[in-house]
C-alpha atoms as a PDB file:
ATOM      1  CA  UNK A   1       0.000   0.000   0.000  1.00  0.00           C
ATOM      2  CA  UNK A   2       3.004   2.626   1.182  1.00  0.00           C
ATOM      3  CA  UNK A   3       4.091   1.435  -2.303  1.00  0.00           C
ATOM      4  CA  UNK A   4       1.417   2.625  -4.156  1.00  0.00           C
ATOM      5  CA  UNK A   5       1.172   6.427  -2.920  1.00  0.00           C
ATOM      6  CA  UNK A   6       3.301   8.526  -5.394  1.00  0.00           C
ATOM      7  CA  UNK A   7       5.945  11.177  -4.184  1.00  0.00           C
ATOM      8  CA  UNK A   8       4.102  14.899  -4.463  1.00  0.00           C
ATOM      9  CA  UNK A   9       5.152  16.449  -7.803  1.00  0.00           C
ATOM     10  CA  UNK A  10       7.317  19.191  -7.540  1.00  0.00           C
ATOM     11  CA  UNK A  11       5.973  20.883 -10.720  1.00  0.00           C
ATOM     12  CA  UNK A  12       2.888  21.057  -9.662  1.00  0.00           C
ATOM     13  CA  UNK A  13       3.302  22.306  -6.434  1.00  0.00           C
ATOM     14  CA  UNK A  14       5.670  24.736  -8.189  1.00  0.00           C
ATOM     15  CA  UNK A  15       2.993  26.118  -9.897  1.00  0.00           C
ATOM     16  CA  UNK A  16       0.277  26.213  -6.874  1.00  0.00           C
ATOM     17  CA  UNK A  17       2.529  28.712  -5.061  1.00  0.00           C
ATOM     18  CA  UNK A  18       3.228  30.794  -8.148  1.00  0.00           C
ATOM     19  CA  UNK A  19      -0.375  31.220  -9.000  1.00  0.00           C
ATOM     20  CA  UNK A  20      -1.429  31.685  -5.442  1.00  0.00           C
ATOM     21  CA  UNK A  21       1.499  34.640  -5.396  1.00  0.00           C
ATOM     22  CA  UNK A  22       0.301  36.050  -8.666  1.00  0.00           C
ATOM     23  CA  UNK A  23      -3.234  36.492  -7.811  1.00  0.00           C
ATOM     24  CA  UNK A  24      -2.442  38.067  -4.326  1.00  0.00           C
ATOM     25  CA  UNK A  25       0.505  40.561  -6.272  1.00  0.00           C
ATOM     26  CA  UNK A  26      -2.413  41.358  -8.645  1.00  0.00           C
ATOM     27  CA  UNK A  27      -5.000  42.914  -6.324  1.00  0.00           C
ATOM     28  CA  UNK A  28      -1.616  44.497  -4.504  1.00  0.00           C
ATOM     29  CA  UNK A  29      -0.365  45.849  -7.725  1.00  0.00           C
ATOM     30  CA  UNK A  30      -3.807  47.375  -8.791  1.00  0.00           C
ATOM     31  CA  UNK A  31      -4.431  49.722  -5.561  1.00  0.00           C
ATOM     32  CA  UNK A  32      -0.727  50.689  -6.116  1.00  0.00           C
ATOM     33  CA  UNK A  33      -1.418  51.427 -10.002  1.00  0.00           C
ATOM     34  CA  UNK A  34      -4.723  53.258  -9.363  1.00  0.00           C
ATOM     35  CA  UNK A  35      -3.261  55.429  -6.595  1.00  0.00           C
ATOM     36  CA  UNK A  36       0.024  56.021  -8.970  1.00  0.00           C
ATOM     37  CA  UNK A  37      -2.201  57.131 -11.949  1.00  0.00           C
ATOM     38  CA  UNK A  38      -4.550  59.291  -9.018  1.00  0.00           C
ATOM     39  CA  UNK A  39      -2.646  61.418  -7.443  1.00  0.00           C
ATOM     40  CA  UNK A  40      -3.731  64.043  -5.644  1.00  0.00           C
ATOM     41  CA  UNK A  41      -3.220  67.576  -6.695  1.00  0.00           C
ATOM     42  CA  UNK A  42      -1.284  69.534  -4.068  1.00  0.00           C
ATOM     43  CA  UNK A  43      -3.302  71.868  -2.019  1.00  0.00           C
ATOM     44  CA  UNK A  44      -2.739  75.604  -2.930  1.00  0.00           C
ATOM     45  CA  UNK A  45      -0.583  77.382  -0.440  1.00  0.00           C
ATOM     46  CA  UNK A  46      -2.472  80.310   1.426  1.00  0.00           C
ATOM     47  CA  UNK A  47      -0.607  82.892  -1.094  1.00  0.00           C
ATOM     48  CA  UNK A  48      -2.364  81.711  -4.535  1.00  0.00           C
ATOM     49  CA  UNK A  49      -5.975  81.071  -2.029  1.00  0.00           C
ATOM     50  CA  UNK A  50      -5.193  84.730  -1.053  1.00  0.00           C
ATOM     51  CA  UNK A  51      -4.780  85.454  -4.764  1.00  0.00           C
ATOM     52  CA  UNK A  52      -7.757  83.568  -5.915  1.00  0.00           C
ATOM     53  CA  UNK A  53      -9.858  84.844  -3.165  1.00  0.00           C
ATOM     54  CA  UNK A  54      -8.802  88.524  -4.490  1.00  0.00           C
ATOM     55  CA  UNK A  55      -9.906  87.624  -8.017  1.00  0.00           C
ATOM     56  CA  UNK A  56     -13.289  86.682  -7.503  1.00  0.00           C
ATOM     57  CA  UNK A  57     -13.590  89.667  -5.323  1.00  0.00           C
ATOM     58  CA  UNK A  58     -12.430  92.565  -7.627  1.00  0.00           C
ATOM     59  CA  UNK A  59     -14.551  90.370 -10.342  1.00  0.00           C
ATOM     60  CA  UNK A  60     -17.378  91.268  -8.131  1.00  0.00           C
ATOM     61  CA  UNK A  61     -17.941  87.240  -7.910  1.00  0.00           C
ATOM     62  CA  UNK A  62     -18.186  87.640  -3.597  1.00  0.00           C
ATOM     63  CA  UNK A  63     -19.585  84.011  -2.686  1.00  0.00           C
ATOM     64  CA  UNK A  64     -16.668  82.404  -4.178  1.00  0.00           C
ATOM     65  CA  UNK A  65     -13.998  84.673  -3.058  1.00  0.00           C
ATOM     66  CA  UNK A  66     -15.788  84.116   0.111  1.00  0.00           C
ATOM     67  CA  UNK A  67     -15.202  80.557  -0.207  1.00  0.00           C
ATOM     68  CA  UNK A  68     -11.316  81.191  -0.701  1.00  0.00           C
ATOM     69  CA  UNK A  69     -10.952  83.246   1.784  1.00  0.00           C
ATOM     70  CA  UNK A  70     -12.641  81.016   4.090  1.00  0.00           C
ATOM     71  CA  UNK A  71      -9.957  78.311   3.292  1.00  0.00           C
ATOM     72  CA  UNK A  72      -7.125  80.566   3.509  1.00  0.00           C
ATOM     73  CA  UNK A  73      -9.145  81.131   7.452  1.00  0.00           C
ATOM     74  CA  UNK A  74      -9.401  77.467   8.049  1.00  0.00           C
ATOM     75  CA  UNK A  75      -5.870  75.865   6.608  1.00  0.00           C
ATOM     76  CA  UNK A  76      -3.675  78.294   7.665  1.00  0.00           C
ATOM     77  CA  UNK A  77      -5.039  80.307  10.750  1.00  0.00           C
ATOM     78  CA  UNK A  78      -1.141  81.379  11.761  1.00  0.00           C
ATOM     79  CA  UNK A  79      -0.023  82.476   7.888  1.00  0.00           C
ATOM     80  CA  UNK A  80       0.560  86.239   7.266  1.00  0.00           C
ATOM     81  CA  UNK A  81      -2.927  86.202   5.061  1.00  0.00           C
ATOM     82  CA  UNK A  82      -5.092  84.737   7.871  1.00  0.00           C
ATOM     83  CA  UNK A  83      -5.970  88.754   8.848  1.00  0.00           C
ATOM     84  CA  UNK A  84      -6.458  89.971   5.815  1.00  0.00           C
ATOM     85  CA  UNK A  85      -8.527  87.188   4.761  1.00  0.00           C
ATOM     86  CA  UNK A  86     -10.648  87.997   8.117  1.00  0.00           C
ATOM     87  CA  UNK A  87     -11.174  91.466   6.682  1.00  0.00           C
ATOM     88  CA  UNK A  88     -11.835  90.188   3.004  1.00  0.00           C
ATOM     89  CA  UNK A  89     -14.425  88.116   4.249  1.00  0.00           C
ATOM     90  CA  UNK A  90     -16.347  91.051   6.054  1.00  0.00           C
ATOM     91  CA  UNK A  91     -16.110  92.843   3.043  1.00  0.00           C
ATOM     92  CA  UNK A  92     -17.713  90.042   0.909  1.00  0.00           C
ATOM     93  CA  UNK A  93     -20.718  89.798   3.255  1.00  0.00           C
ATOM     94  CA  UNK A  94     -20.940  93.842   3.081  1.00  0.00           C
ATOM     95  CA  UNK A  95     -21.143  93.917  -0.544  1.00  0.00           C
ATOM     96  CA  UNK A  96     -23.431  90.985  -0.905  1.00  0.00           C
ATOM     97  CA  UNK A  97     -25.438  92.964   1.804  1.00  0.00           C
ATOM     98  CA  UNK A  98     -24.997  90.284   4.163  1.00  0.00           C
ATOM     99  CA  UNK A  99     -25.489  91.802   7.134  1.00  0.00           C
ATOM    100  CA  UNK A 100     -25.955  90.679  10.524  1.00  0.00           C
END
């Protein structure tokens, strides 16, 4: 009976573990691929929000520089434009005729 049973075959088994390998590298690969071909865009330092904000304001389009300004409040509270993006803000409620 002990004669019988045949030694595993090394091919085969071979091939088991590369398969299993490939199919686990795949789903690795394809969150590394997607996130390589999706990167995110850098956020826009407080001077070009600052800028933006400015634009839209002299374009007489307030609700969006309000909206920049507002970021340039909430990402960088410390920066050198967090005060004068305080003030820009009151102004865009004034001319919308925002008032309190």
């Amino acid at each position: 009976m002990l004669s019988e049973c045949k030694p595993p075959n090394i091919a085969k088994l071979i091939c088991v573990v590369v398969l299993a390998l490939g199919l686990a590298g795949c789903s690795w690969s394809h969150f590394n691929i997607k996130n390589f071909f999706t990167k995110k865009k850098p956020e826009p330092s407080a001077e070009e929000l600052m800028q933006e904000g400015l634009d839209k304001f002299y374009g007489h389009k307030y609700d969006d520089a309000l909206n920049a300004f507002q970021k340039v409040k909430e990402r960088y509270p410390f920066s050198k434009y967090a005060t004068m993006a305080e003030l820009r803000v009151a102004d865009a409620h004034y001319y919308e005729e925002e008032y309190p």
